[in-house]
PDB file of N, CA and C in Angstrom:
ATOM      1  N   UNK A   1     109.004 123.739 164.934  1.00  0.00           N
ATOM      2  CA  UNK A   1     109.430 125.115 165.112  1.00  0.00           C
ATOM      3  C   UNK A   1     110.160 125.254 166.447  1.00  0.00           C
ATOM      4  N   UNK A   2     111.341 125.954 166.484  1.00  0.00           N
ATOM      5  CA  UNK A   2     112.145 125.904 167.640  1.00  0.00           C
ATOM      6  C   UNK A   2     111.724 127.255 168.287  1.00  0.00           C
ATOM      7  N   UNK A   3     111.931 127.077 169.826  1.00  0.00           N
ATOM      8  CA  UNK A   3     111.666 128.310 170.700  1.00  0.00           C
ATOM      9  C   UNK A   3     112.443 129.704 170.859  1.00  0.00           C
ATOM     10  N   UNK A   4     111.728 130.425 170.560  1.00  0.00           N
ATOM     11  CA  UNK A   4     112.785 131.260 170.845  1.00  0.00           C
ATOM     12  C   UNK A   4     113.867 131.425 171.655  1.00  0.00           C
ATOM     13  N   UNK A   5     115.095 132.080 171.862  1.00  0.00           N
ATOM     14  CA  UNK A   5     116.134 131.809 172.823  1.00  0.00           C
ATOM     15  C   UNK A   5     115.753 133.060 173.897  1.00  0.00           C
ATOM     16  N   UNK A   6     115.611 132.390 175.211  1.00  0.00           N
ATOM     17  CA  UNK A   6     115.130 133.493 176.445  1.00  0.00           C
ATOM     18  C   UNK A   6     116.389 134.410 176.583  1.00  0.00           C
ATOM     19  N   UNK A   7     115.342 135.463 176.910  1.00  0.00           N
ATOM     20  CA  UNK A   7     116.812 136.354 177.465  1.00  0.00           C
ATOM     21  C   UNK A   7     117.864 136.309 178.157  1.00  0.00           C
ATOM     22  N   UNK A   8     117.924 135.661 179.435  1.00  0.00           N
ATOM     23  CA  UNK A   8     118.924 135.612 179.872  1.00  0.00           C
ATOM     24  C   UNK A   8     119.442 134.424 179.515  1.00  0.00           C
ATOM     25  N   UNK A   9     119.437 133.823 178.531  1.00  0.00           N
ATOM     26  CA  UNK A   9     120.378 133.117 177.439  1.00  0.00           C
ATOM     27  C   UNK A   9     121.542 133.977 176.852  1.00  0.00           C
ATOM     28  N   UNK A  10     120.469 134.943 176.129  1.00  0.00           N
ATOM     29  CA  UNK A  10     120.820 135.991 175.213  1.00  0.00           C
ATOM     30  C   UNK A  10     122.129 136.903 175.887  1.00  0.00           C
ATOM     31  N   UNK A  11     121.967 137.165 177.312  1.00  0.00           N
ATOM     32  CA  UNK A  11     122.113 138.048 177.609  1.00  0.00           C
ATOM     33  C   UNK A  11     123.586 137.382 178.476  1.00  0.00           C
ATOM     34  N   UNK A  12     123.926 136.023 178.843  1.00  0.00           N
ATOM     35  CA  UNK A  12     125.096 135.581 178.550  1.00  0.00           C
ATOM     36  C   UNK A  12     125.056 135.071 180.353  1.00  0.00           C
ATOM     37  N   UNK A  13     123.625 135.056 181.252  1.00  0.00           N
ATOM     38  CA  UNK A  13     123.295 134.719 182.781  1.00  0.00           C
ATOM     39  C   UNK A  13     122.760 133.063 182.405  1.00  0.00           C
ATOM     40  N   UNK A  14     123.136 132.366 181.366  1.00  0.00           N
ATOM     41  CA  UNK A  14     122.483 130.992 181.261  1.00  0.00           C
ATOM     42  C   UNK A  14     123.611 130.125 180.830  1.00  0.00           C
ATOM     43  N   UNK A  15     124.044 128.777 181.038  1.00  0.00           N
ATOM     44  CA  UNK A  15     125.149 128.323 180.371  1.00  0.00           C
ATOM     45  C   UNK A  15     124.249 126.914 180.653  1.00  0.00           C
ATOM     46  N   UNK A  16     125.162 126.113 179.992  1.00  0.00           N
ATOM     47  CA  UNK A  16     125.051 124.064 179.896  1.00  0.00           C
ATOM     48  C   UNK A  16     126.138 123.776 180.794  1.00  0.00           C
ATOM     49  N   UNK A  17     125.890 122.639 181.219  1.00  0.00           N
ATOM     50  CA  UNK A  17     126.573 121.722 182.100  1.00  0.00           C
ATOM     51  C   UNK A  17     126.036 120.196 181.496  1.00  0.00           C
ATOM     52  N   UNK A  18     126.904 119.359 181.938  1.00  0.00           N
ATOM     53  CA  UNK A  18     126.505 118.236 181.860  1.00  0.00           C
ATOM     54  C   UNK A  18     125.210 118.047 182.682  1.00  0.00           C
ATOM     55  N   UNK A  19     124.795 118.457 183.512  1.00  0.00           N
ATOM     56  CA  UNK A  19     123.399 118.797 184.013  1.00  0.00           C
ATOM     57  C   UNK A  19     122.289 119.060 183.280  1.00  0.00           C
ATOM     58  N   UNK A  20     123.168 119.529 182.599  1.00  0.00           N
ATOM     59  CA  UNK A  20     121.607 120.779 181.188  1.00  0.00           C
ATOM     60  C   UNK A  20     121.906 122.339 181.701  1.00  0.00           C
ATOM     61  N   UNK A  21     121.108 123.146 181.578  1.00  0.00           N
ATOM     62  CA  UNK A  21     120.498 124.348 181.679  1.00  0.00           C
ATOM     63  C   UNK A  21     121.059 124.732 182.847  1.00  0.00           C
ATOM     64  N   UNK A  22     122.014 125.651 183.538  1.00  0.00           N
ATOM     65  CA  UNK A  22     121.939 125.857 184.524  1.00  0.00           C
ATOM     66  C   UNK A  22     122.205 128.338 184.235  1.00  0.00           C
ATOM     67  N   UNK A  23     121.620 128.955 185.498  1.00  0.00           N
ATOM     68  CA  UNK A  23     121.591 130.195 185.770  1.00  0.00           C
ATOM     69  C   UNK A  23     122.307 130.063 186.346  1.00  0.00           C
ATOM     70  N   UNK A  24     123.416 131.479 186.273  1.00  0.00           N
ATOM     71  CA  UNK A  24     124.802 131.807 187.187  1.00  0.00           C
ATOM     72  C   UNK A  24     124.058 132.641 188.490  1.00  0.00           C
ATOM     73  N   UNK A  25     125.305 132.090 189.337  1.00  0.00           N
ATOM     74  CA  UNK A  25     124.489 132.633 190.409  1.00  0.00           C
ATOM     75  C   UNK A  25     124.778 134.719 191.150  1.00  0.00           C
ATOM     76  N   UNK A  26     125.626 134.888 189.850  1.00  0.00           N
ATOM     77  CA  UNK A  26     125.941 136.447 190.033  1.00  0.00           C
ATOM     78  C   UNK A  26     124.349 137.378 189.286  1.00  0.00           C
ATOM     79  N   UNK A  27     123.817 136.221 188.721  1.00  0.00           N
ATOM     80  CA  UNK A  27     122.140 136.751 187.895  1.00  0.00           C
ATOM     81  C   UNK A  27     121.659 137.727 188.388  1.00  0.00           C
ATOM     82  N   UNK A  28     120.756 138.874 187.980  1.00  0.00           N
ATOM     83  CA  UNK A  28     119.615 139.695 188.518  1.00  0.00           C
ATOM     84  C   UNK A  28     119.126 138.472 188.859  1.00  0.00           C
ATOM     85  N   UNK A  29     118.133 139.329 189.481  1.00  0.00           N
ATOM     86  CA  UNK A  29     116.579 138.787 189.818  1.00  0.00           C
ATOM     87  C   UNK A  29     116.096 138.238 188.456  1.00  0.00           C
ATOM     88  N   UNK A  30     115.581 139.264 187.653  1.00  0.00           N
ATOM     89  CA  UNK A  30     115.032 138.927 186.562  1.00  0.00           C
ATOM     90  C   UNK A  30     115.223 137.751 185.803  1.00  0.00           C
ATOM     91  N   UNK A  31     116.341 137.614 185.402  1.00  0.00           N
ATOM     92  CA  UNK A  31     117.142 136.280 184.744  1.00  0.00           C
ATOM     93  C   UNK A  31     117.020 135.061 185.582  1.00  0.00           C
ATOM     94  N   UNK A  32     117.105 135.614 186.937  1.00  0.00           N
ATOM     95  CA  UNK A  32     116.726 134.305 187.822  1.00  0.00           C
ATOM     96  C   UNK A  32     115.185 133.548 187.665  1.00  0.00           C
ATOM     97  N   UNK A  33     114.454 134.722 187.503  1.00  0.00           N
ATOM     98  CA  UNK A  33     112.738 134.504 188.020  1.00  0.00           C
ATOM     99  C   UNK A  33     112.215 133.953 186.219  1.00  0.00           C
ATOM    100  N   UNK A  34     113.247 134.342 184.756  1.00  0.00           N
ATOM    101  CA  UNK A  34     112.786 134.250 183.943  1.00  0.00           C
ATOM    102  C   UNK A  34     113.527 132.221 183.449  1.00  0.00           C
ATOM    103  N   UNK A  35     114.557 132.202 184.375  1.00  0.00           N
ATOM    104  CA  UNK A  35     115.281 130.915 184.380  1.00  0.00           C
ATOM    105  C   UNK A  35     113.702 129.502 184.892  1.00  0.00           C
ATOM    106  N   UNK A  36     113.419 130.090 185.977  1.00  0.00           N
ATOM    107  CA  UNK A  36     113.060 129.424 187.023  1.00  0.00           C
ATOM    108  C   UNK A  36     111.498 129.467 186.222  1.00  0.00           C
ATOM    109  N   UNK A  37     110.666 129.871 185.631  1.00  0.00           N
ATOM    110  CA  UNK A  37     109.566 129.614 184.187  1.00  0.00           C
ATOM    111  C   UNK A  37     109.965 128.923 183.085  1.00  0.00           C
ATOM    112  N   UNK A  38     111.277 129.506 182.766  1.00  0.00           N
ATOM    113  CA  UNK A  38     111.739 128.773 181.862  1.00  0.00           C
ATOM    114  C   UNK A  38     111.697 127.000 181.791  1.00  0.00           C
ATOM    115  N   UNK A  39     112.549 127.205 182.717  1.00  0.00           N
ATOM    116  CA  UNK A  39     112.715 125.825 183.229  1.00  0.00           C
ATOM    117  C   UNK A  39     111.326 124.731 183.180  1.00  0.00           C
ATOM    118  N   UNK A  40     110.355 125.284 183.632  1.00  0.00           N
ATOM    119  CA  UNK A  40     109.009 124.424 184.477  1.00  0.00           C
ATOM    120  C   UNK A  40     108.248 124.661 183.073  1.00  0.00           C
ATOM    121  N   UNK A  41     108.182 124.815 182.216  1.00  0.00           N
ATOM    122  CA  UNK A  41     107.519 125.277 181.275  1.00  0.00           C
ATOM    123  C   UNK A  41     107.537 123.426 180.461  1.00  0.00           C
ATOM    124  N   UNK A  42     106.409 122.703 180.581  1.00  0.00           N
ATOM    125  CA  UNK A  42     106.928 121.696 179.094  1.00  0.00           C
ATOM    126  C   UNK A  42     107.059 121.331 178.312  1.00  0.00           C
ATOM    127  N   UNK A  43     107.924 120.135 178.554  1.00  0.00           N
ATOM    128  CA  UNK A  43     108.591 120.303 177.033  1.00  0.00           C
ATOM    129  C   UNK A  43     107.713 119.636 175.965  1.00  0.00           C
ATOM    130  N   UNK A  44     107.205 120.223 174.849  1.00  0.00           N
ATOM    131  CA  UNK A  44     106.547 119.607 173.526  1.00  0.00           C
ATOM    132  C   UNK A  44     107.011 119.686 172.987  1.00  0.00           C
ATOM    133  N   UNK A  45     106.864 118.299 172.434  1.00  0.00           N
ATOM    134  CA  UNK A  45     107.288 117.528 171.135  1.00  0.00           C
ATOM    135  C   UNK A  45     106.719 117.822 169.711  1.00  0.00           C
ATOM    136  N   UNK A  46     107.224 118.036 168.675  1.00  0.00           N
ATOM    137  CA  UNK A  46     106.030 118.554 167.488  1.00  0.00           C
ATOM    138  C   UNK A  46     106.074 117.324 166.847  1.00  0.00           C
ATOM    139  N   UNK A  47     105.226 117.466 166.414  1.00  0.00           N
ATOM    140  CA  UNK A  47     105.150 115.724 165.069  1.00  0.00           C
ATOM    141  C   UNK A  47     104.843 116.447 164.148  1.00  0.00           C
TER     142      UNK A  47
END
């Protein structure tokens, strides 16, 4: 089952890089503080 997509995905403050995952840095707070959980959260695997 895939994760839901976070808001500030949704909301267009999240993009990819060859890095992975990166938050723009014009972000609220919010999008920042919901990036920065996001992020640290891990990653499981389903079997």
């Amino acid at each position: 089952m895939d994760q839901p997509e976070p808001r500030f995905l949704k909301e267009g403050y999240g993009y990819y890089t060859d890095d992975g995952l990166q938050i723009k840095e014009n972000a609220p707070k919010w999008a920042k503080d919901e990036y920065k959980e996001f992020m640290s959260e891990p990653y499981k695997i389903e079997k």
